[in-house]
N, C-alpha and C. Protein backbone atom coordinates (compact mmCIF):
# COMPACT_ATOMS: atom_id res chain seq x y z
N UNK A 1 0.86 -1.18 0.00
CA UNK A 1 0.00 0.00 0.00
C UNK A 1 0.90 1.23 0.00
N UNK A 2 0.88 1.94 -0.57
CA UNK A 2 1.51 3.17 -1.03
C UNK A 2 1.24 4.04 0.26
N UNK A 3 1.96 5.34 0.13
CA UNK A 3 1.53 6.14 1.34
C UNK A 3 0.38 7.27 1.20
N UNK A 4 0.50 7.36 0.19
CA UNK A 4 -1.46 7.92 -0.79
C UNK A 4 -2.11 7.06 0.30
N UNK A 5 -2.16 5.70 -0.48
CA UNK A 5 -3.49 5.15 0.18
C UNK A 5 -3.45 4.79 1.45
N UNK A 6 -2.24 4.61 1.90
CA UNK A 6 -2.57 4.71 4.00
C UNK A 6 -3.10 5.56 4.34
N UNK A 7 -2.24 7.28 3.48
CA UNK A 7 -3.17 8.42 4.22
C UNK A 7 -4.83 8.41 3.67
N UNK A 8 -5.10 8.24 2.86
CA UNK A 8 -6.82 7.78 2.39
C UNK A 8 -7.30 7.17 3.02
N UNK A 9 -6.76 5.97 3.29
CA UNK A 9 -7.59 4.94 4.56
C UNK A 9 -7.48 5.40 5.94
N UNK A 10 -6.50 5.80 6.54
CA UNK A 10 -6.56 6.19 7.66
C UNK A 10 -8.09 7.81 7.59
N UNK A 11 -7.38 8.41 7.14
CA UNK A 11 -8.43 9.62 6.61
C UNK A 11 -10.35 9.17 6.32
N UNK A 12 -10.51 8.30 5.74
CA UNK A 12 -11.79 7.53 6.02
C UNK A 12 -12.27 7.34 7.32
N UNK A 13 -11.26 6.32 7.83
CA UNK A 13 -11.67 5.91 9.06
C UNK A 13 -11.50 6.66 10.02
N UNK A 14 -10.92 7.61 10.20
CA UNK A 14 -11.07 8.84 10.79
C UNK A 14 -12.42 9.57 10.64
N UNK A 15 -12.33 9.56 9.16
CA UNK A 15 -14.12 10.31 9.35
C UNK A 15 -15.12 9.54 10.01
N UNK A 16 -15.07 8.22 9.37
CA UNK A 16 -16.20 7.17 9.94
C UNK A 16 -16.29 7.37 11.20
N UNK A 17 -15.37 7.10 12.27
CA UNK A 17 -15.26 7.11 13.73
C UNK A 17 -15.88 8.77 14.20
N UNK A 18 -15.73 10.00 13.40
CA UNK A 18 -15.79 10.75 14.06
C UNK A 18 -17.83 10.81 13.69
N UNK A 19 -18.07 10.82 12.44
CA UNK A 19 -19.30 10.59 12.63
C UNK A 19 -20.57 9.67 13.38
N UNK A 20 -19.59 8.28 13.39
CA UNK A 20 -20.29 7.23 14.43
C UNK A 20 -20.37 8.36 16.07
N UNK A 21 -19.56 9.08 16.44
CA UNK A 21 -19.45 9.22 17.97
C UNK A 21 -20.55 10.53 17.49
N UNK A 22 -20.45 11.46 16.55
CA UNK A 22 -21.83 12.22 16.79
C UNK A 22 -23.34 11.74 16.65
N UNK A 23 -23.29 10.87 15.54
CA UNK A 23 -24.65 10.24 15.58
C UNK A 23 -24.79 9.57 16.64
N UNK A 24 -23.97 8.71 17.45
CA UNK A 24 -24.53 8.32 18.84
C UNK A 24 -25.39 9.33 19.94
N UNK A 25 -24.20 10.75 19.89
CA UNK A 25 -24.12 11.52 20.45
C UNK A 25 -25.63 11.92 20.33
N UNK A 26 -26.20 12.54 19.25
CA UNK A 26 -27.53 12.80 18.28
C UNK A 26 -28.62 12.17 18.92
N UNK A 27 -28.64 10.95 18.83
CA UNK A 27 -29.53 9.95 18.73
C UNK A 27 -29.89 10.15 19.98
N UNK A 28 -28.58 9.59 21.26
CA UNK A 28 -28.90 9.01 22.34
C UNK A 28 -29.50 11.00 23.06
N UNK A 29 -29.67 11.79 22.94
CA UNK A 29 -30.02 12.70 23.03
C UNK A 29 -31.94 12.99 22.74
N UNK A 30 -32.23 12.13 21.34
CA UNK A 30 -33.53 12.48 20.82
C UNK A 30 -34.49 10.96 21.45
N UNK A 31 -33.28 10.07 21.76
CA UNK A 31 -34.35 8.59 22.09
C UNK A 31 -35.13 9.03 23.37
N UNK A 32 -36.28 8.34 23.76
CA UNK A 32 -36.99 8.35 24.76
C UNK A 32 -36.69 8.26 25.87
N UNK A 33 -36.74 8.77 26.69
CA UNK A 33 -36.29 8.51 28.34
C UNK A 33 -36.12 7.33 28.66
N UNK A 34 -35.05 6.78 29.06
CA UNK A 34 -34.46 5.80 29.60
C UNK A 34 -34.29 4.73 28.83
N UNK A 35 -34.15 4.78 27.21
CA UNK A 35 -33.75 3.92 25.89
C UNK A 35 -32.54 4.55 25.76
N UNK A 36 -31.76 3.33 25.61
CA UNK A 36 -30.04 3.58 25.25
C UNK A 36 -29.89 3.50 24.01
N UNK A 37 -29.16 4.06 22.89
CA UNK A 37 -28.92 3.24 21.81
C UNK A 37 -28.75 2.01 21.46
N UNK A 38 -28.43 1.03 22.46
CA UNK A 38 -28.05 -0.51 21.95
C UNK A 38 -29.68 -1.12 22.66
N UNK A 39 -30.40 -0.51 23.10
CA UNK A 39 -31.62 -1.00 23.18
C UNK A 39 -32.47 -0.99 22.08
N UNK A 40 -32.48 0.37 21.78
CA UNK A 40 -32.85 0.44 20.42
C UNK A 40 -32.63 0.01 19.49
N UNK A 41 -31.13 -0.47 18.98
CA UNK A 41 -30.92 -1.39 18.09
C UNK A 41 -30.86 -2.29 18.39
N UNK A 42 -31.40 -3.36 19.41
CA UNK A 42 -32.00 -4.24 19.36
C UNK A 42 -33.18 -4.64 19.26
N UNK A 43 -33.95 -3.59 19.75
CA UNK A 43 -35.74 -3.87 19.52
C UNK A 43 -35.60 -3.67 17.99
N UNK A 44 -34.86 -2.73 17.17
CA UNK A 44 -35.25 -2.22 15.91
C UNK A 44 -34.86 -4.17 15.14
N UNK A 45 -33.58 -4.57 15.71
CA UNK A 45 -33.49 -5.61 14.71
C UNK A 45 -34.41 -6.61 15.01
N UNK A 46 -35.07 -6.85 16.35
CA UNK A 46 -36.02 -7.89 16.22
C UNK A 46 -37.28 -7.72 15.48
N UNK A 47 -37.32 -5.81 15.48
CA UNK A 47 -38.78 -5.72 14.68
C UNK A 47 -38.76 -5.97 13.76
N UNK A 48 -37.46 -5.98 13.14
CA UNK A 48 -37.14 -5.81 11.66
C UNK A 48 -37.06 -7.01 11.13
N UNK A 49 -36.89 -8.03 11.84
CA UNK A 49 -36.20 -9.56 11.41
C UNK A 49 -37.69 -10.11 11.53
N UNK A 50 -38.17 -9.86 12.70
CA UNK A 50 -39.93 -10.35 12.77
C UNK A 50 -39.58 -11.47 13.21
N UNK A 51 -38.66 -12.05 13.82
CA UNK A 51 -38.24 -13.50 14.17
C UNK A 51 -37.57 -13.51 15.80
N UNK A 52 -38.06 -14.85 16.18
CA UNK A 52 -36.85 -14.62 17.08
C UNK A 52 -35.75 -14.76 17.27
N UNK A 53 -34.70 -14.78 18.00
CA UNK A 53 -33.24 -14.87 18.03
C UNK A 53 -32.66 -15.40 19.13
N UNK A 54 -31.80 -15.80 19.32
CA UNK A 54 -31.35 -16.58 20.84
C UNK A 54 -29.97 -15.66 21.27
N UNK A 55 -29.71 -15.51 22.06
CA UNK A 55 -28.94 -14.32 22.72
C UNK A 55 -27.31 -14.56 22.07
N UNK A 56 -27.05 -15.69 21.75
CA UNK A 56 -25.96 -16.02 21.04
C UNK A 56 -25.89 -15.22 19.42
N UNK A 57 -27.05 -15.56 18.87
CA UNK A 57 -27.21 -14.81 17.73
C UNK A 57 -27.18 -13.31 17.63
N UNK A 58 -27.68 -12.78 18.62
CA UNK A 58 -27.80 -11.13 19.14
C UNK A 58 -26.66 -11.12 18.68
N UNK A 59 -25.64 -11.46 19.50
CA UNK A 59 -24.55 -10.86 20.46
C UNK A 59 -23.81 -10.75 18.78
N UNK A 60 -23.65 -12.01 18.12
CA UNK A 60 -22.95 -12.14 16.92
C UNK A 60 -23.43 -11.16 16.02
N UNK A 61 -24.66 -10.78 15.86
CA UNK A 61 -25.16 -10.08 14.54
C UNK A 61 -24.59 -8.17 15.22
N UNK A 62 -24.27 -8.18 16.33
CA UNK A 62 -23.59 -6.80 16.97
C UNK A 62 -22.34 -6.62 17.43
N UNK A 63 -21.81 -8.09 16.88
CA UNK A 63 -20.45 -7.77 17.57
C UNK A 63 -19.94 -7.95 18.76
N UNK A 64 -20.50 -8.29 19.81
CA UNK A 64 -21.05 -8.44 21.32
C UNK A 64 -20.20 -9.31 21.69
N UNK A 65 -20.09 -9.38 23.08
CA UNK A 65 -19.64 -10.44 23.79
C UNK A 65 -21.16 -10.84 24.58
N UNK A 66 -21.33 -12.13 24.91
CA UNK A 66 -22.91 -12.64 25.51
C UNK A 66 -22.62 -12.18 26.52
N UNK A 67 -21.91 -11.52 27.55
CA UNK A 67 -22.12 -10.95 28.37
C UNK A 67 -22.78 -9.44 28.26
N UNK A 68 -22.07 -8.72 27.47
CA UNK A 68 -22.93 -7.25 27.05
C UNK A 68 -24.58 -7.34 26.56
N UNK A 69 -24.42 -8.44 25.79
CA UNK A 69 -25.64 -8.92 25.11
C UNK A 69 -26.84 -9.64 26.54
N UNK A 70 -26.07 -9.91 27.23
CA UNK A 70 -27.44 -10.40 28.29
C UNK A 70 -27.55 -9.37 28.88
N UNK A 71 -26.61 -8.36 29.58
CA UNK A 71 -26.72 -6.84 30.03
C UNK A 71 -27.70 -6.35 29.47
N UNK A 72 -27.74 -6.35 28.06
CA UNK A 72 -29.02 -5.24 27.27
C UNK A 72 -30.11 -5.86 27.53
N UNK A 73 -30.20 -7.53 27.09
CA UNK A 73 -31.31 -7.94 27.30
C UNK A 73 -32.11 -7.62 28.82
N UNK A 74 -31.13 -8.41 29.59
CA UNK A 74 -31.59 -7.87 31.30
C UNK A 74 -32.53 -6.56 31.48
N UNK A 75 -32.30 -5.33 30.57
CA UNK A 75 -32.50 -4.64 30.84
C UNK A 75 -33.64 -4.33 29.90
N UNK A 76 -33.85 -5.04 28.83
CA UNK A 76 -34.84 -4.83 28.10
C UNK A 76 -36.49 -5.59 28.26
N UNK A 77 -35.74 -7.08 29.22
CA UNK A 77 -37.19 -7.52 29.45
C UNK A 77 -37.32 -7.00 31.01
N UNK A 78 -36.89 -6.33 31.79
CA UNK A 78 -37.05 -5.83 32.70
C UNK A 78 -38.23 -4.51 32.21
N UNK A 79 -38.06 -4.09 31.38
CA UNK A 79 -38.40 -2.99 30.69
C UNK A 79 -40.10 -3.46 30.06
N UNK A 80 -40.25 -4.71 29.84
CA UNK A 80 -41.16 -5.32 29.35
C UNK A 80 -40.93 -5.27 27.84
N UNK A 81 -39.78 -5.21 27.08
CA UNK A 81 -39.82 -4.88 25.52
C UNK A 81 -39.21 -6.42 25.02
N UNK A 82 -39.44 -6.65 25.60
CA UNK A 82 -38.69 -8.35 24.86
C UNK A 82 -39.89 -9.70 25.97
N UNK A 83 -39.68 -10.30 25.09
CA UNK A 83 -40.11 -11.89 26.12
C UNK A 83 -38.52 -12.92 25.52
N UNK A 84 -38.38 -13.37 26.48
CA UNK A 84 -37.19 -14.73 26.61
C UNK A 84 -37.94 -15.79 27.13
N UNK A 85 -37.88 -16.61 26.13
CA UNK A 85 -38.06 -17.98 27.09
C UNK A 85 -37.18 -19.18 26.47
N UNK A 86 -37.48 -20.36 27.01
CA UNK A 86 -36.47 -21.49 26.88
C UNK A 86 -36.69 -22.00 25.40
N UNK A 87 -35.40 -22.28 24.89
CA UNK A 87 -35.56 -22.85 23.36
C UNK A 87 -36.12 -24.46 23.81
N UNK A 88 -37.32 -24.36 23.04
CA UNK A 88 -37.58 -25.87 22.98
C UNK A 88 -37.25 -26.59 22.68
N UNK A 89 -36.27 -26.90 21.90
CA UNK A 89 -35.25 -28.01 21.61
C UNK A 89 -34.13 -27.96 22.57
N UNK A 90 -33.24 -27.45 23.27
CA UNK A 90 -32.65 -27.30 24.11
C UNK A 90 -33.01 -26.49 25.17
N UNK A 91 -33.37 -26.86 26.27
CA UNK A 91 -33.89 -25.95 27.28
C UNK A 91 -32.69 -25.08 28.18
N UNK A 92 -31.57 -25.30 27.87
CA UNK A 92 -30.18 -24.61 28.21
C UNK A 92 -30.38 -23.74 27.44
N UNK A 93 -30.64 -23.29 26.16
CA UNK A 93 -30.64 -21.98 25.27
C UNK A 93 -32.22 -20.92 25.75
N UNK A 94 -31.94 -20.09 25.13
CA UNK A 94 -33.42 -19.40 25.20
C UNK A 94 -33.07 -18.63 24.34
N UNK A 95 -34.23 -18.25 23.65
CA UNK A 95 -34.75 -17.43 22.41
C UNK A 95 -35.45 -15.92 23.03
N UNK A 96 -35.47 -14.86 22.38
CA UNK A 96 -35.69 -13.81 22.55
C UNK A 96 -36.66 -13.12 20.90
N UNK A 97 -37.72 -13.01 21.68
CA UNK A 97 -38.74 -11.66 20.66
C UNK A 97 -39.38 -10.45 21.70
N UNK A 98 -39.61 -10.20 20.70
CA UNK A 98 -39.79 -8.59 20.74
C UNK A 98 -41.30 -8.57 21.09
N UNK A 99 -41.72 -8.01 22.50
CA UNK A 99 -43.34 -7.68 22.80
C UNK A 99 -43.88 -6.42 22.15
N UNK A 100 -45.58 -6.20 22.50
CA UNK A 100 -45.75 -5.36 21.75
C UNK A 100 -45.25 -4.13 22.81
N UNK A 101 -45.13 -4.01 23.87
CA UNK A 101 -44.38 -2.82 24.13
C UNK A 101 -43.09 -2.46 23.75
N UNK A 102 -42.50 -3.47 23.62
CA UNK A 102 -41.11 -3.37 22.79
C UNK A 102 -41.23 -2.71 21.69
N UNK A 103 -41.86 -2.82 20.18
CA UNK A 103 -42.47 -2.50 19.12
C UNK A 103 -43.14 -1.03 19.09
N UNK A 104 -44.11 -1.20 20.30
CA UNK A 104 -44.67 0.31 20.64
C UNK A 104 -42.94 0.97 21.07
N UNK A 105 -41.70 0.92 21.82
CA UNK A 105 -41.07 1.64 22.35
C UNK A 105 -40.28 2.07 20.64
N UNK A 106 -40.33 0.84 20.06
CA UNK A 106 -39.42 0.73 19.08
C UNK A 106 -39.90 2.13 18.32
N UNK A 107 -40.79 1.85 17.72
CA UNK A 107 -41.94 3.10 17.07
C UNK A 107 -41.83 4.20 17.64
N UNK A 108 -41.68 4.60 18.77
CA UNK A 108 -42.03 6.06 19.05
C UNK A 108 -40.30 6.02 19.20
N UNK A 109 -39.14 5.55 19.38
CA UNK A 109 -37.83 5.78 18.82
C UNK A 109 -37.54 6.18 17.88
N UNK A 110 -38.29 5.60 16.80
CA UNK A 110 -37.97 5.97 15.01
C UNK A 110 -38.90 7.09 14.78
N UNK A 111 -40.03 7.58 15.81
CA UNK A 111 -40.61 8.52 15.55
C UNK A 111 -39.90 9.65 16.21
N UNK A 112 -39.01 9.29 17.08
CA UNK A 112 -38.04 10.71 18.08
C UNK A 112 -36.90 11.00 16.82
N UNK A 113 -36.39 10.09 16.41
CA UNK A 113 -35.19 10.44 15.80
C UNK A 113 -34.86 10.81 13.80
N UNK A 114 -36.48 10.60 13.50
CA UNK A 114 -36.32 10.57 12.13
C UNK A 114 -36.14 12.25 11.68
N UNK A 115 -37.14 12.98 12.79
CA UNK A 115 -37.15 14.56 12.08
C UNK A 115 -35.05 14.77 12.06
N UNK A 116 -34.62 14.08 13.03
CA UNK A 116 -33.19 14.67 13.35
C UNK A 116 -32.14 13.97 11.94
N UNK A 117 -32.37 12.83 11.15
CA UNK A 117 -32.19 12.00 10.46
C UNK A 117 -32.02 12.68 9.17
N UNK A 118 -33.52 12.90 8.96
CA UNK A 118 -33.92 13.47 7.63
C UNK A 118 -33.30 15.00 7.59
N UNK A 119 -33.09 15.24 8.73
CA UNK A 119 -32.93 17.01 8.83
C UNK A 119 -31.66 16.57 8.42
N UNK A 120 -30.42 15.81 8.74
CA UNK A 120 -28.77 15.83 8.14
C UNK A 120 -28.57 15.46 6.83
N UNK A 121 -29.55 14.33 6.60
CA UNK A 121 -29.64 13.72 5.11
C UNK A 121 -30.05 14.83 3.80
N UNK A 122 -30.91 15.95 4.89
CA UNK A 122 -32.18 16.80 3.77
C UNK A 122 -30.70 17.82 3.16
N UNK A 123 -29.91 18.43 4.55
CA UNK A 123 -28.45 19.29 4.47
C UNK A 123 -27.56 18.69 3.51
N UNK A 124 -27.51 17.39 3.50
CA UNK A 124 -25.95 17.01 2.91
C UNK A 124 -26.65 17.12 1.07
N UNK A 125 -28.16 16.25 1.18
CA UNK A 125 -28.50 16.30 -0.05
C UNK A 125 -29.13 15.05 -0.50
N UNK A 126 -30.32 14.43 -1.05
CA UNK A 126 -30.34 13.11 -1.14
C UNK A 126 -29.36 12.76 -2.19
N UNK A 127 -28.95 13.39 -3.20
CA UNK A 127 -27.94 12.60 -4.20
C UNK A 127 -27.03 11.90 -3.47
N UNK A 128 -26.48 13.07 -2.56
CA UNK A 128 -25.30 12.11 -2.06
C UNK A 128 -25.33 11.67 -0.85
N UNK A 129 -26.60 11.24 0.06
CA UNK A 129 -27.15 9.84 0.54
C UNK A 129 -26.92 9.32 -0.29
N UNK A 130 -27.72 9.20 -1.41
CA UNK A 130 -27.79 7.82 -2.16
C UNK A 130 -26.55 7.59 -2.40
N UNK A 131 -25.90 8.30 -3.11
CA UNK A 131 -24.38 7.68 -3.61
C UNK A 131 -23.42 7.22 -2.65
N UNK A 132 -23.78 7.52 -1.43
CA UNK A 132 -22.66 7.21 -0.17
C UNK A 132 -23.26 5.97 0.90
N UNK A 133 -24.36 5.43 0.09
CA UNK A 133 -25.33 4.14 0.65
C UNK A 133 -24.14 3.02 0.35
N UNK A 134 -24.32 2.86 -0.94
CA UNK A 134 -23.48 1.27 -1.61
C UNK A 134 -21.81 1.53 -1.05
N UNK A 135 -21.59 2.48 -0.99
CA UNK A 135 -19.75 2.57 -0.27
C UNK A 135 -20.39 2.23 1.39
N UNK A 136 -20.79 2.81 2.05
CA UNK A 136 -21.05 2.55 3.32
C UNK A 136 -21.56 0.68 3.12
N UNK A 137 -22.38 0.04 2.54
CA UNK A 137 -23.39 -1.06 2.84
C UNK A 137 -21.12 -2.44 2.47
N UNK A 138 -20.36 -1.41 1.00
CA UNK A 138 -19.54 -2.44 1.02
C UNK A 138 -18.89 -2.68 2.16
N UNK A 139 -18.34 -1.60 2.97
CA UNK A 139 -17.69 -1.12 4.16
C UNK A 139 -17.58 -2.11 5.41
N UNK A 140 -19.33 -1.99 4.96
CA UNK A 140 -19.88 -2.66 6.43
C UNK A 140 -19.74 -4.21 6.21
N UNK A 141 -19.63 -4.46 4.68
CA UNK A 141 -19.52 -6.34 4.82
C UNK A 141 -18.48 -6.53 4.60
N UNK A 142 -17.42 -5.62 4.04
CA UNK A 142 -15.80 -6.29 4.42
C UNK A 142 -15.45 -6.43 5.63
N UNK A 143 -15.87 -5.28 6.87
CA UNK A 143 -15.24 -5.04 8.10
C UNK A 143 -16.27 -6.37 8.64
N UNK A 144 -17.00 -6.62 8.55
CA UNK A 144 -18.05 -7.81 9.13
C UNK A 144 -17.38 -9.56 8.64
N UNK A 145 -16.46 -9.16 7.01
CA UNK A 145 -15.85 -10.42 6.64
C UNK A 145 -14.48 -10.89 7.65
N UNK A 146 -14.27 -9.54 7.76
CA UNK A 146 -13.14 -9.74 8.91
C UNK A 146 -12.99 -10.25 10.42
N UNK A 147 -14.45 -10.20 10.72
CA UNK A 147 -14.68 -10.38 12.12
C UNK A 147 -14.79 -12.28 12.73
């Protein structure tokens, strides 16, 4: 790799990182009282998957260690936004979906944070959303091939 493209790559991932820590920043600001971001993206992926998942799978589809991953959960069916119960084929595992208060919390999340969403997307421009979708979506499955 040439020193062009170290400074390019480093320079990317520099941006990436600095935008991941404001959109956290953003978000965890507009979510609902007492929803964390990794709550939210977990109710969002169970709503989204419509399936359930077993806490092993969580943890993998986020990167997680099953310890962080039972932390969120802990805190999500405490919350009433999830049901866990025992996988019926193995009663040592348990599976995790999403209740309808979960769904209801999920919803009024995507309803706190979209005006803030659309308002950065509306600034930068949709052209270049769109054009900066397929570089971001490759991004995300090389760094995911790596893991």
């Amino acid at each position: 790799m040439t020193d062009t493209n170290q400074h390019l790559a480093v320079s990317l991932f520099s941006e990436l990182l600095a935008v991941d820590q404001l959109v956290r920043h953003a978000l965890a600001r507009v979510l609902p009282k007492g929803m964390e971001l990794s709550h939210f993206s977990v109710l969002n992926h169970l709503a989204h998957s419509n399936a359930e998942r077993s806490p092993t799978q969580l943890a993998q589809t986020f990167h997680l260690t099953r310890g962080a991953m039972t932390n969120t959960l802990t805190k999500l069916e405490w919350a009433g936004y999830i049901h866990i119960r025992p996988d019926w084929d193995d009663a040592r595992k348990k599976m995790v979906s999403i209740s309808p208060a979960g769904r209801a919390a999920r919803d009024a999340a995507i309803a706190a944070i979209t005006p803030l969403v659309a308002d950065v997307a509306g600034k930068v421009g949709e052209d270049k959303v769109r054009a900066a979708l397929p570089l971001l979506r490759e991004l995300r499955v090389k760094l995911s091939d790596q893991t």
